[in-house]
PDB file of N, CA and C in Angstrom:
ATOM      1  N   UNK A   1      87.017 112.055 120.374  1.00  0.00           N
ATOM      2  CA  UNK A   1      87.528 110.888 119.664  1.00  0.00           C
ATOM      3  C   UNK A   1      88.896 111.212 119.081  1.00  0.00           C
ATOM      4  N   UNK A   2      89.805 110.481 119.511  1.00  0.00           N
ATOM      5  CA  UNK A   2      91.404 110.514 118.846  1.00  0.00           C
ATOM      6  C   UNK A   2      91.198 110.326 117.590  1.00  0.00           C
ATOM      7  N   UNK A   3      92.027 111.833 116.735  1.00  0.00           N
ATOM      8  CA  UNK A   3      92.332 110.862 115.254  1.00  0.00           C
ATOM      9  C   UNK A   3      93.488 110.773 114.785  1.00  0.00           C
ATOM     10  N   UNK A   4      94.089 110.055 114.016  1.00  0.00           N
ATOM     11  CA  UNK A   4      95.354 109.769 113.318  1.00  0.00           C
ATOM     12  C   UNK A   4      95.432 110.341 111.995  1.00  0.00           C
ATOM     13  N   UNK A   5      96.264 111.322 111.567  1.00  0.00           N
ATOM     14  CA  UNK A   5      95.748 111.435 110.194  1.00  0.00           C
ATOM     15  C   UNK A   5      97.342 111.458 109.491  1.00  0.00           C
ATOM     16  N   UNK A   6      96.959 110.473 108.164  1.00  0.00           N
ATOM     17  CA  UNK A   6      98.285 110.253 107.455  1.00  0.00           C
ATOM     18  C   UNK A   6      98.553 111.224 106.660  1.00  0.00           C
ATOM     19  N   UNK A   7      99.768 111.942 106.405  1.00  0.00           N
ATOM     20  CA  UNK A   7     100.426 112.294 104.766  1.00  0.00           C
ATOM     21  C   UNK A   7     101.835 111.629 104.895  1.00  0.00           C
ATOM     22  N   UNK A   8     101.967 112.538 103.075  1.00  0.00           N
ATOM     23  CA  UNK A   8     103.298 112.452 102.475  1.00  0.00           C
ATOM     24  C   UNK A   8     102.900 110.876 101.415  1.00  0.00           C
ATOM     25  N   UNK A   9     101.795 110.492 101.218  1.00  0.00           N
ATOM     26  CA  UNK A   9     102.076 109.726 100.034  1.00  0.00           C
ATOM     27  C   UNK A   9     102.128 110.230  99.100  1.00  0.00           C
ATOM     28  N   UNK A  10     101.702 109.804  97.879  1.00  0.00           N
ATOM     29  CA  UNK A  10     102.092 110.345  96.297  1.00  0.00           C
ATOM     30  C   UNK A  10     102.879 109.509  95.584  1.00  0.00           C
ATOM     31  N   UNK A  11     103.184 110.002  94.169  1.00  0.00           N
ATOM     32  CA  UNK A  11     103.834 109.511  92.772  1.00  0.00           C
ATOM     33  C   UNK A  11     105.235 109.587  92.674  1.00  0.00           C
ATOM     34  N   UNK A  12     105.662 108.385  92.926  1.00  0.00           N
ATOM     35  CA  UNK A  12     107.410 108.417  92.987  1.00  0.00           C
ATOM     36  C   UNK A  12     107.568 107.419  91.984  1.00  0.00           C
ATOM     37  N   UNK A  13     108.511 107.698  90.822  1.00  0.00           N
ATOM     38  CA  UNK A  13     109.413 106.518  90.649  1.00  0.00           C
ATOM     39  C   UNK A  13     110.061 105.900  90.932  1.00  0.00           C
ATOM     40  N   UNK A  14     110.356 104.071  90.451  1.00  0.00           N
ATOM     41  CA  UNK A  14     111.187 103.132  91.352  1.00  0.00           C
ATOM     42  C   UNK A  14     112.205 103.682  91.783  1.00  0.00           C
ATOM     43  N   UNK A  15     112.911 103.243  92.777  1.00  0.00           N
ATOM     44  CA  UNK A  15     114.038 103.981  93.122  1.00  0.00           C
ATOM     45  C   UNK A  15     114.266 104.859  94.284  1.00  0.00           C
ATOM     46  N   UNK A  16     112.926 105.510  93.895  1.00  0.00           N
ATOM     47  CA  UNK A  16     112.602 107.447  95.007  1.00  0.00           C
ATOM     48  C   UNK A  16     112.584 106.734  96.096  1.00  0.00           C
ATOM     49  N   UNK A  17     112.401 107.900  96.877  1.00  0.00           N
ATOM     50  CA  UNK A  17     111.899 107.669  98.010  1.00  0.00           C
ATOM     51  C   UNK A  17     110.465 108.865  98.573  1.00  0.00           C
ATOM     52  N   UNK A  18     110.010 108.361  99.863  1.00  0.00           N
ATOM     53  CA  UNK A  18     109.034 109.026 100.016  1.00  0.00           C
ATOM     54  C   UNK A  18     108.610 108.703 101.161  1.00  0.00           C
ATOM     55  N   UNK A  19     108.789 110.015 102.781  1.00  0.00           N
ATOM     56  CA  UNK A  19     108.266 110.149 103.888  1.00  0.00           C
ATOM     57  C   UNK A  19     106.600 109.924 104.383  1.00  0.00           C
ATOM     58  N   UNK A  20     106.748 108.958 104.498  1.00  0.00           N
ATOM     59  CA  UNK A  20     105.132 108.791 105.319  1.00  0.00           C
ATOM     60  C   UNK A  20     104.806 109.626 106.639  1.00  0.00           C
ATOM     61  N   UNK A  21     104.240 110.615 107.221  1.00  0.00           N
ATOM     62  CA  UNK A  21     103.710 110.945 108.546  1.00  0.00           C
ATOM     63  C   UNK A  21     102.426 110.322 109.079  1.00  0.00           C
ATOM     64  N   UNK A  22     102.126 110.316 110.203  1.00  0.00           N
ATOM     65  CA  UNK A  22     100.916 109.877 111.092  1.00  0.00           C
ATOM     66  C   UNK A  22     101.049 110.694 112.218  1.00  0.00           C
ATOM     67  N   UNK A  23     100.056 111.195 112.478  1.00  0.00           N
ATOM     68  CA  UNK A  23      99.919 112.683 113.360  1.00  0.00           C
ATOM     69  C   UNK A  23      98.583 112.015 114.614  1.00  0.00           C
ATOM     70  N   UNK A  24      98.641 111.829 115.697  1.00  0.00           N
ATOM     71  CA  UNK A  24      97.412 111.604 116.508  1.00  0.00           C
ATOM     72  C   UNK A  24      97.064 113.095 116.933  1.00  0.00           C
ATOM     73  N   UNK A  25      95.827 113.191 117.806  1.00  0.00           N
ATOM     74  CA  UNK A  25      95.703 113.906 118.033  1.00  0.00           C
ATOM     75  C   UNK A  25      95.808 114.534 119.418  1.00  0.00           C
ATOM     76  N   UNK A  26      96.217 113.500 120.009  1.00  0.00           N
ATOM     77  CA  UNK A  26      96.788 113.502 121.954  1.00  0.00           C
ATOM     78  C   UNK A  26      98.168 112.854 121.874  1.00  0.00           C
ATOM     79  N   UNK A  27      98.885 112.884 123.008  1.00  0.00           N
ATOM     80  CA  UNK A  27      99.744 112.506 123.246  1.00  0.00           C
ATOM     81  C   UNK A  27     100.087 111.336 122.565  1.00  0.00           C
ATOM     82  N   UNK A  28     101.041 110.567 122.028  1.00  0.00           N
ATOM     83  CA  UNK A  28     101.284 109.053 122.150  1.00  0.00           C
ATOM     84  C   UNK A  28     102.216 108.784 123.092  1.00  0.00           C
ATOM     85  N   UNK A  29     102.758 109.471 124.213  1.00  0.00           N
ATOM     86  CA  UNK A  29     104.114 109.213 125.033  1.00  0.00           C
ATOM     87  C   UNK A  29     103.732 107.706 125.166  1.00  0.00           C
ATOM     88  N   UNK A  30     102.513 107.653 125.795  1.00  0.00           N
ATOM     89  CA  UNK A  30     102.085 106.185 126.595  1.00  0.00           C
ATOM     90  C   UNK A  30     101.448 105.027 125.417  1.00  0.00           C
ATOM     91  N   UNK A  31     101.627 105.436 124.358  1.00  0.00           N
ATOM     92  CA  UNK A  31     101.319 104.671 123.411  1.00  0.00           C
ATOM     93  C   UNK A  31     102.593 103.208 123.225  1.00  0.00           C
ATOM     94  N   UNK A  32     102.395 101.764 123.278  1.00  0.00           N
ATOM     95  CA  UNK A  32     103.174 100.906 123.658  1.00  0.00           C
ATOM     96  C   UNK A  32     103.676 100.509 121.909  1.00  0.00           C
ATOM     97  N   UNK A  33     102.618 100.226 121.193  1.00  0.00           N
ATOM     98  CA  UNK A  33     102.542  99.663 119.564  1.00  0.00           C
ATOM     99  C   UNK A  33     102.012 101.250 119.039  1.00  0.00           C
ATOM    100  N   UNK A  34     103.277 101.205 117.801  1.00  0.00           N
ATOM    101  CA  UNK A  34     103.039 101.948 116.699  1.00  0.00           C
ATOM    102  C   UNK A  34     103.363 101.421 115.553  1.00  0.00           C
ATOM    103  N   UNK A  35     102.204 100.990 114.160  1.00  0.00           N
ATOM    104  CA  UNK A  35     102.526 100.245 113.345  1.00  0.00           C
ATOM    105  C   UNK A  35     102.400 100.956 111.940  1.00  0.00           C
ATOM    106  N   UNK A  36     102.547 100.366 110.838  1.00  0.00           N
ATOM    107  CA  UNK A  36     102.388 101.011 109.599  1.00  0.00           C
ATOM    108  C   UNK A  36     101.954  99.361 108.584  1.00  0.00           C
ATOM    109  N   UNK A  37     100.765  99.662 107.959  1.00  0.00           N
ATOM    110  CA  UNK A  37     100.303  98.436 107.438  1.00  0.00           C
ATOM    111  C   UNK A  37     100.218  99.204 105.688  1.00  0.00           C
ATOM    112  N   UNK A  38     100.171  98.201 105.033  1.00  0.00           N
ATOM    113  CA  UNK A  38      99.502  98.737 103.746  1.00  0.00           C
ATOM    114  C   UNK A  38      98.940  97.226 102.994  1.00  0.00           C
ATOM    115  N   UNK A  39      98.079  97.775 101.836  1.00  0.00           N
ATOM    116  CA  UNK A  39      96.675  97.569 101.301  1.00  0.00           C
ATOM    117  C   UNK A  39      97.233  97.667  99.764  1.00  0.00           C
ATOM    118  N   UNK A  40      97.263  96.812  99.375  1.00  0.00           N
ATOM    119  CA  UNK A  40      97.523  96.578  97.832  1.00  0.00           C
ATOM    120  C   UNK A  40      96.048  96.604  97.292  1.00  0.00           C
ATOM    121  N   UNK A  41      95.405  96.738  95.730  1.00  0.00           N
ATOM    122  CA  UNK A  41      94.140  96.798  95.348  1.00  0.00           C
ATOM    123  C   UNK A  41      93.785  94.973  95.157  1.00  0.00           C
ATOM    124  N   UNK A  42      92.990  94.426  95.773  1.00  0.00           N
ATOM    125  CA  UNK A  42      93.164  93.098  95.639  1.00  0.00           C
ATOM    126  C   UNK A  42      93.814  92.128  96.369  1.00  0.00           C
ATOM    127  N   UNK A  43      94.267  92.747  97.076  1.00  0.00           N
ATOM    128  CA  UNK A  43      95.490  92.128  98.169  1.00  0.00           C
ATOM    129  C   UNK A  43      94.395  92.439  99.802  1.00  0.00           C
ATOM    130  N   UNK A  44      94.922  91.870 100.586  1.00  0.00           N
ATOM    131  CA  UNK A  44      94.803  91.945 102.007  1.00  0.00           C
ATOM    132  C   UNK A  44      95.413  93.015 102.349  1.00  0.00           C
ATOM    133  N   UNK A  45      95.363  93.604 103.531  1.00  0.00           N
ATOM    134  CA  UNK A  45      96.562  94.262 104.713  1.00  0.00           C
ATOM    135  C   UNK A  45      97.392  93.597 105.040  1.00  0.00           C
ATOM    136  N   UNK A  46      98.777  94.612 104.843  1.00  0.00           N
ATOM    137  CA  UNK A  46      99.501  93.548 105.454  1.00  0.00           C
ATOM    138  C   UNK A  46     100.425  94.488 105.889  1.00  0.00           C
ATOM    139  N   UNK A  47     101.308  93.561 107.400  1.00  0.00           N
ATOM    140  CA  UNK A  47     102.156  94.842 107.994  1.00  0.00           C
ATOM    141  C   UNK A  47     103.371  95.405 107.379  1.00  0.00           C
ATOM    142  N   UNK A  48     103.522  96.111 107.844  1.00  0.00           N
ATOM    143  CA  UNK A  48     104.700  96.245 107.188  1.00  0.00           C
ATOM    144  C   UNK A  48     106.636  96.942 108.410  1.00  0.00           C
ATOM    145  N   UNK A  49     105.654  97.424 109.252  1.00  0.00           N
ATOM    146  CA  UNK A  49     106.964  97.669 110.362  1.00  0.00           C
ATOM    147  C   UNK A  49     105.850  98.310 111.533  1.00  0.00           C
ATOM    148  N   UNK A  50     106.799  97.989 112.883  1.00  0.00           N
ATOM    149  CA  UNK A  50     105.911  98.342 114.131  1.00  0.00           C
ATOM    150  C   UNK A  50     107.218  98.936 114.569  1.00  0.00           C
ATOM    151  N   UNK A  51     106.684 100.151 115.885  1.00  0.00           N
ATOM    152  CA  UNK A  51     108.028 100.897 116.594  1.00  0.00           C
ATOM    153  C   UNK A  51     107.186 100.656 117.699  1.00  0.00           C
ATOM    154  N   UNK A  52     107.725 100.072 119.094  1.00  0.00           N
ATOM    155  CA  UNK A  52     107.612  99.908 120.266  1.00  0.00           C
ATOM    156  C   UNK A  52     107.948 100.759 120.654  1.00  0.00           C
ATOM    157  N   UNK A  53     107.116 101.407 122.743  1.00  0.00           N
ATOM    158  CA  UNK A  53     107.136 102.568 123.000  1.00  0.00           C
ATOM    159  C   UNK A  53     109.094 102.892 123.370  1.00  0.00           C
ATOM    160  N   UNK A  54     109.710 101.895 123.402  1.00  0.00           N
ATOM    161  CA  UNK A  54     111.036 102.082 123.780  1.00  0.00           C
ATOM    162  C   UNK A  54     111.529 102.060 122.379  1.00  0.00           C
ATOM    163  N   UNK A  55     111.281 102.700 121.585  1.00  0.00           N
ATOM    164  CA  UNK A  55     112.139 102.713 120.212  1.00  0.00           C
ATOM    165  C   UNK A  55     112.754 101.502 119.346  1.00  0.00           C
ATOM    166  N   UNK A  56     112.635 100.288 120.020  1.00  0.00           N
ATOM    167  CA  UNK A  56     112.794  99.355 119.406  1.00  0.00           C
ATOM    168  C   UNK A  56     111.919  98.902 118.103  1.00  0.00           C
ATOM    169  N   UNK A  57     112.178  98.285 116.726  1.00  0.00           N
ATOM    170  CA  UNK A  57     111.691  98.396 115.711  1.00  0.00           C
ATOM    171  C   UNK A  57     111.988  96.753 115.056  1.00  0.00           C
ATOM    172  N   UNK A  58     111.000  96.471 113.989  1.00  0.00           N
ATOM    173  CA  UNK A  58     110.375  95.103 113.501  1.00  0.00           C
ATOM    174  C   UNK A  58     110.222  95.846 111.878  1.00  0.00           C
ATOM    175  N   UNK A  59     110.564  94.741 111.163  1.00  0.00           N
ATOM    176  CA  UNK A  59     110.266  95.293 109.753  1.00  0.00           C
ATOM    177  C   UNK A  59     110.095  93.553 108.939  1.00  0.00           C
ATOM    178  N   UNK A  60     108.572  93.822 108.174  1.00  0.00           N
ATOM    179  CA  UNK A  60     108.099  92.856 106.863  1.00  0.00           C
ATOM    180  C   UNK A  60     109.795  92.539 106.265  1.00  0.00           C
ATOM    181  N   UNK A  61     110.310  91.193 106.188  1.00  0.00           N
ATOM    182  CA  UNK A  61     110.944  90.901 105.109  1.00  0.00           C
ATOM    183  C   UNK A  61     111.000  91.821 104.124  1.00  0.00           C
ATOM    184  N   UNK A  62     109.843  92.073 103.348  1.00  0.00           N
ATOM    185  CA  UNK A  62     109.508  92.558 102.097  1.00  0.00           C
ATOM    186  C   UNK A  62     110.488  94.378 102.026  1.00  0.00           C
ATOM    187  N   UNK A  63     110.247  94.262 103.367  1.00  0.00           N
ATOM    188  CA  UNK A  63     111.104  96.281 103.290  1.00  0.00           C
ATOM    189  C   UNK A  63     111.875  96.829 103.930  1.00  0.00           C
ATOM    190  N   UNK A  64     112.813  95.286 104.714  1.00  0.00           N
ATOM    191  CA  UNK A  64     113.655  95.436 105.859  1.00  0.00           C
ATOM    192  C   UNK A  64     114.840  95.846 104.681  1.00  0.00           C
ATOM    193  N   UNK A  65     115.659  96.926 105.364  1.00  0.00           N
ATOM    194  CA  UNK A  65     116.658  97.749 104.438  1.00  0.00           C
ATOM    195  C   UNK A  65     116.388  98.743 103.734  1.00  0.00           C
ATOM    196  N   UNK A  66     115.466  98.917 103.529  1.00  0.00           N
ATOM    197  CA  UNK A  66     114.314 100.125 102.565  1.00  0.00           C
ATOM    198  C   UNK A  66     113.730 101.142 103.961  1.00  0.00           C
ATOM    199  N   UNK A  67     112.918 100.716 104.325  1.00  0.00           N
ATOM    200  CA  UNK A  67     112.029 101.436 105.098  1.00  0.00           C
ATOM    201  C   UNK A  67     112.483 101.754 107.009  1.00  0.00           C
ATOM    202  N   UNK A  68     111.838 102.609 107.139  1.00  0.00           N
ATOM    203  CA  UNK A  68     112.332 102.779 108.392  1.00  0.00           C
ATOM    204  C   UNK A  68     111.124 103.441 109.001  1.00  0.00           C
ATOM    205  N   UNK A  69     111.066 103.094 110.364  1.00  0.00           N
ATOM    206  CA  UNK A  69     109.703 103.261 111.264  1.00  0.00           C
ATOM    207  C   UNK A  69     110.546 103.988 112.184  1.00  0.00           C
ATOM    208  N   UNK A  70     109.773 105.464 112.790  1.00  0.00           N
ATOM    209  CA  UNK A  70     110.630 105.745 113.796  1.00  0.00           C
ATOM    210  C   UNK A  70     109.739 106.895 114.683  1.00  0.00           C
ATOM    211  N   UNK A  71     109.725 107.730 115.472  1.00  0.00           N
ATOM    212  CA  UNK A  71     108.395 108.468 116.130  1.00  0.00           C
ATOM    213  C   UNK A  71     109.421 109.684 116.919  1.00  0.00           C
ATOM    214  N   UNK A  72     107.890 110.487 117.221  1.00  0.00           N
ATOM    215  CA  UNK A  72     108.629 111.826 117.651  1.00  0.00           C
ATOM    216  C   UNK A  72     107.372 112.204 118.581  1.00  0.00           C
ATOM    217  N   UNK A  73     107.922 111.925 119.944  1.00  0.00           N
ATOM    218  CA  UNK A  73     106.829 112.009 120.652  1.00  0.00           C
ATOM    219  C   UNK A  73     106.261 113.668 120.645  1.00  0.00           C
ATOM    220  N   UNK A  74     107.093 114.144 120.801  1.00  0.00           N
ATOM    221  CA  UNK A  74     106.997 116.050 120.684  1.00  0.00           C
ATOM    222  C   UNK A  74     106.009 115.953 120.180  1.00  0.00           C
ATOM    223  N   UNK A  75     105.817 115.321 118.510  1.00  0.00           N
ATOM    224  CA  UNK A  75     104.968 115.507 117.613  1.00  0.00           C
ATOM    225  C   UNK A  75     103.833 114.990 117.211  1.00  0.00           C
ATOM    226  N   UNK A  76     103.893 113.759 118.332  1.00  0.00           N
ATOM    227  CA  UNK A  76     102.652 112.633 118.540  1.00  0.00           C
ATOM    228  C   UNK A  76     102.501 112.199 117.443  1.00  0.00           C
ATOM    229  N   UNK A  77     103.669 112.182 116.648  1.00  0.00           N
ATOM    230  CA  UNK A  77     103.810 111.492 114.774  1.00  0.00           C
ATOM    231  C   UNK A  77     104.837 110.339 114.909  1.00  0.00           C
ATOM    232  N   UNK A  78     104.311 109.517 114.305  1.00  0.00           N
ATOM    233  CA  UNK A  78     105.209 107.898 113.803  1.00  0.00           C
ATOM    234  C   UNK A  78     105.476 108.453 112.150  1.00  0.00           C
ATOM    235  N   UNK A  79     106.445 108.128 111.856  1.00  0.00           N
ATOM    236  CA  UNK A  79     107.125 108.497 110.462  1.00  0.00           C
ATOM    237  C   UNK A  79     106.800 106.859 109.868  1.00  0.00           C
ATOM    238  N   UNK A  80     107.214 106.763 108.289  1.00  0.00           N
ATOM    239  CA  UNK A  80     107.781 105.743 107.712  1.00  0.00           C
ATOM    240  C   UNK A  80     108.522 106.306 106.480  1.00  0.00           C
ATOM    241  N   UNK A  81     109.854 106.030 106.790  1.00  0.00           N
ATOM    242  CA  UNK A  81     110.330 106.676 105.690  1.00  0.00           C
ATOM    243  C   UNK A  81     111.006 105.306 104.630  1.00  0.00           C
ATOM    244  N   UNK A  82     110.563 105.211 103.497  1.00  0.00           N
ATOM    245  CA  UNK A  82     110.539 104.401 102.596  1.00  0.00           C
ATOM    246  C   UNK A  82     111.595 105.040 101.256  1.00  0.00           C
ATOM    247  N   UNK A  83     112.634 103.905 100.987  1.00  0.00           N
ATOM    248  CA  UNK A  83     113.583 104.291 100.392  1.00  0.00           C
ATOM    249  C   UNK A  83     113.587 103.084  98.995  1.00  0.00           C
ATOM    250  N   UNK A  84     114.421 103.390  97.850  1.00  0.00           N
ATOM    251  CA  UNK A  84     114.433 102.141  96.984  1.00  0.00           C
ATOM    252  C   UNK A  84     113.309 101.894  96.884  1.00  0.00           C
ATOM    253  N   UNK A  85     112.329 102.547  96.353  1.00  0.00           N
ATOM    254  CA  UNK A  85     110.669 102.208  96.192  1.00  0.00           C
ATOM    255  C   UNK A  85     110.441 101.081  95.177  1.00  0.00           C
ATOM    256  N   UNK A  86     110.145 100.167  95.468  1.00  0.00           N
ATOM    257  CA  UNK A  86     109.713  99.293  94.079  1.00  0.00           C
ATOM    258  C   UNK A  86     108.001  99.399  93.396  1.00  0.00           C
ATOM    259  N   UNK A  87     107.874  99.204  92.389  1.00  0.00           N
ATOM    260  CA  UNK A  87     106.638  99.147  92.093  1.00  0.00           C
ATOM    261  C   UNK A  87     105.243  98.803  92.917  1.00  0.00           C
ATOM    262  N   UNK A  88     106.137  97.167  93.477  1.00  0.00           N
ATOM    263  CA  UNK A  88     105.851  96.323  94.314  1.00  0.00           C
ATOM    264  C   UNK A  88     105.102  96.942  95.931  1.00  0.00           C
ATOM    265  N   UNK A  89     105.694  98.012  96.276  1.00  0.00           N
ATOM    266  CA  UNK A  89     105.379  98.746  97.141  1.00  0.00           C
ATOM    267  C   UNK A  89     104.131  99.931  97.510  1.00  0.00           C
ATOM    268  N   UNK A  90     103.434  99.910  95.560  1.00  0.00           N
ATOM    269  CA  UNK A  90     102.748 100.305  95.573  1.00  0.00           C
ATOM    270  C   UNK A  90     101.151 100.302  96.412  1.00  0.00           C
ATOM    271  N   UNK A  91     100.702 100.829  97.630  1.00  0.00           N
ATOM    272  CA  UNK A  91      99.546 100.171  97.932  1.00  0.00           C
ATOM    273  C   UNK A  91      98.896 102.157  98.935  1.00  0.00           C
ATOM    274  N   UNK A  92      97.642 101.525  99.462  1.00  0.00           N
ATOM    275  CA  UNK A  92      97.528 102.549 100.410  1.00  0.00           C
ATOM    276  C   UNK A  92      97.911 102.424 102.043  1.00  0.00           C
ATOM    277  N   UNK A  93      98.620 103.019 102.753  1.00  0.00           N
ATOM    278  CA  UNK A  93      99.921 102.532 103.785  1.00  0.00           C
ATOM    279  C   UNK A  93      98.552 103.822 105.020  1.00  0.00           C
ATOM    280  N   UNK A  94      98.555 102.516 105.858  1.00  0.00           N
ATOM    281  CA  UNK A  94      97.773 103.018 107.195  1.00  0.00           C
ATOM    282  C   UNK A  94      98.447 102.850 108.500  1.00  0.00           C
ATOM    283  N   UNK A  95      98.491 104.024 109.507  1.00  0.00           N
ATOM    284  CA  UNK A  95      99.305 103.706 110.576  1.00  0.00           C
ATOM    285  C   UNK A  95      98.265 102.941 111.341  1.00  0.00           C
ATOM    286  N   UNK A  96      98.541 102.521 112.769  1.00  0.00           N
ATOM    287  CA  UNK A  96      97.947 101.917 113.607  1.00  0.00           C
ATOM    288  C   UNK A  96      98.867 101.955 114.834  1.00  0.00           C
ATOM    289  N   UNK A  97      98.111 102.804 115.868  1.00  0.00           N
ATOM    290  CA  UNK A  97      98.372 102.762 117.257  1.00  0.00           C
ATOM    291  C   UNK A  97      97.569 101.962 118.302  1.00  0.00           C
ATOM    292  N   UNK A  98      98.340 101.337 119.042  1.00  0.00           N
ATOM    293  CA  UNK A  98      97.487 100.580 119.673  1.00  0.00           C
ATOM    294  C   UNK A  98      96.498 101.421 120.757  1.00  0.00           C
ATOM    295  N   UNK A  99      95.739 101.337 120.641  1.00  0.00           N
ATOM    296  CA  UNK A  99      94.942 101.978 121.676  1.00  0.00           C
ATOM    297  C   UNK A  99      93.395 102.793 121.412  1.00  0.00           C
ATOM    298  N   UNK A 100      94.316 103.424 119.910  1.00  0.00           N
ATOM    299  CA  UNK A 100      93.935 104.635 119.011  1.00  0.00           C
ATOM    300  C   UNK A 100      93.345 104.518 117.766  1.00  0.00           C
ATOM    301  N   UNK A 101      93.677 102.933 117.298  1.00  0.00           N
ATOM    302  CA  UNK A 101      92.790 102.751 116.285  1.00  0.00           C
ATOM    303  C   UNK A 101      93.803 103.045 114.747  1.00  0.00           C
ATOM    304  N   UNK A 102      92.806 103.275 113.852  1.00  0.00           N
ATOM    305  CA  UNK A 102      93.486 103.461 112.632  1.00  0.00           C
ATOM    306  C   UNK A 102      93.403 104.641 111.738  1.00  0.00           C
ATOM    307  N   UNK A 103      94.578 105.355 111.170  1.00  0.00           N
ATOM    308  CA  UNK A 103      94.361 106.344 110.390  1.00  0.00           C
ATOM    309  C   UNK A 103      93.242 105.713 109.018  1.00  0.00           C
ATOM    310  N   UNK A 104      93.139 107.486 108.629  1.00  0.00           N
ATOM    311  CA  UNK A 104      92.650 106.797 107.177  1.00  0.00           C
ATOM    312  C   UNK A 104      93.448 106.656 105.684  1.00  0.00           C
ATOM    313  N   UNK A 105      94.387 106.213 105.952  1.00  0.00           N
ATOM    314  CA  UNK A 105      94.873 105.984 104.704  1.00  0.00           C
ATOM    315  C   UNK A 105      95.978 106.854 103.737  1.00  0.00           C
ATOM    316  N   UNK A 106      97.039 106.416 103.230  1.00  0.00           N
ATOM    317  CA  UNK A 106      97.661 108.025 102.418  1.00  0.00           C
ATOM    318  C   UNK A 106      98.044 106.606 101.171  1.00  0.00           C
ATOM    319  N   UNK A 107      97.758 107.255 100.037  1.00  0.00           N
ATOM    320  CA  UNK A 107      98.068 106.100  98.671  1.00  0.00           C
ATOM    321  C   UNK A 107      99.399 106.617  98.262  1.00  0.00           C
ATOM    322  N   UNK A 108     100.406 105.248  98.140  1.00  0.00           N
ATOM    323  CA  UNK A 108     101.499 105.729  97.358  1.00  0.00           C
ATOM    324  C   UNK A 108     101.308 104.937  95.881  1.00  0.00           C
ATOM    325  N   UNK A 109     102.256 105.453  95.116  1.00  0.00           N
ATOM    326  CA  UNK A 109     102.119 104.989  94.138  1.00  0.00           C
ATOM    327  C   UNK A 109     103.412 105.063  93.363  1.00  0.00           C
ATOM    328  N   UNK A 110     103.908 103.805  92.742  1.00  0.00           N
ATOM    329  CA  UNK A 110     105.357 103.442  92.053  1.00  0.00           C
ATOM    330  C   UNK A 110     105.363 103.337  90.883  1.00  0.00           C
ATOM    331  N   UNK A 111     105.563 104.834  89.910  1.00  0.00           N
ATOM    332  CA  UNK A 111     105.683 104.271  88.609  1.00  0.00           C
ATOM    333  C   UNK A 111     107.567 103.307  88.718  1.00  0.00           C
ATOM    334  N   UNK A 112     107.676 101.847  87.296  1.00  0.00           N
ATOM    335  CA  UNK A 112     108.497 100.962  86.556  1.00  0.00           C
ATOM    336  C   UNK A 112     109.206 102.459  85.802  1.00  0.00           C
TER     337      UNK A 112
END
């Protein structure tokens, strides 16, 4: 069974920034959708940026200019690197490959 496993969340103040990883455990060369969703407490899922297998990239309103989705096939890792953190941003951030299913989770968190 493929797994995805997230780091690099944690305690940043507004402002920081802070590298998300997602690691599979086989290849993703042939992987087409690579996404990054997050989970507010009370809130739904919701997306937040996808990287297509040709490097092309999609970003939520909410974090277009902030955040950046980007992959390293070498490393069978999708990044999200999140900049200008707002409070607002606070949630638990899950990758999603199509094919592969879903990591479990890395919590960030934005201290005001």
């Amino acid at each position: 069974q493929v797994q995805l496993v997230e780091s690099g969340g944690g305690l940043v103040q507004a402002g920081g920034s802070l590298r998300l990883s997602c690691t599979a455990s086989r290849s993703i060369f042939t992987i087409n959708v690579m996404a990054w969703y997050r989970q507010a407490p009370g809130k739904e899922r919701e997306w937040v940026a996808t990287i297509i297998r040709d490097d092309s990239t999609n970003y939520a309103d909410s974090v277009k200019g902030r955040f950046t989705i980007s992959k390293d096939n070498a490393k069978n890792t999708v990044y999200l690197q999140m900049n200008s953190l707002k409070p607002e941003d606070a949630a638990v951030y899950y990758c999603h490959m199509l094919g592969l299913g879903w990591g479990q989770g890395t919590q960030v968190t934005v201290s005001s």
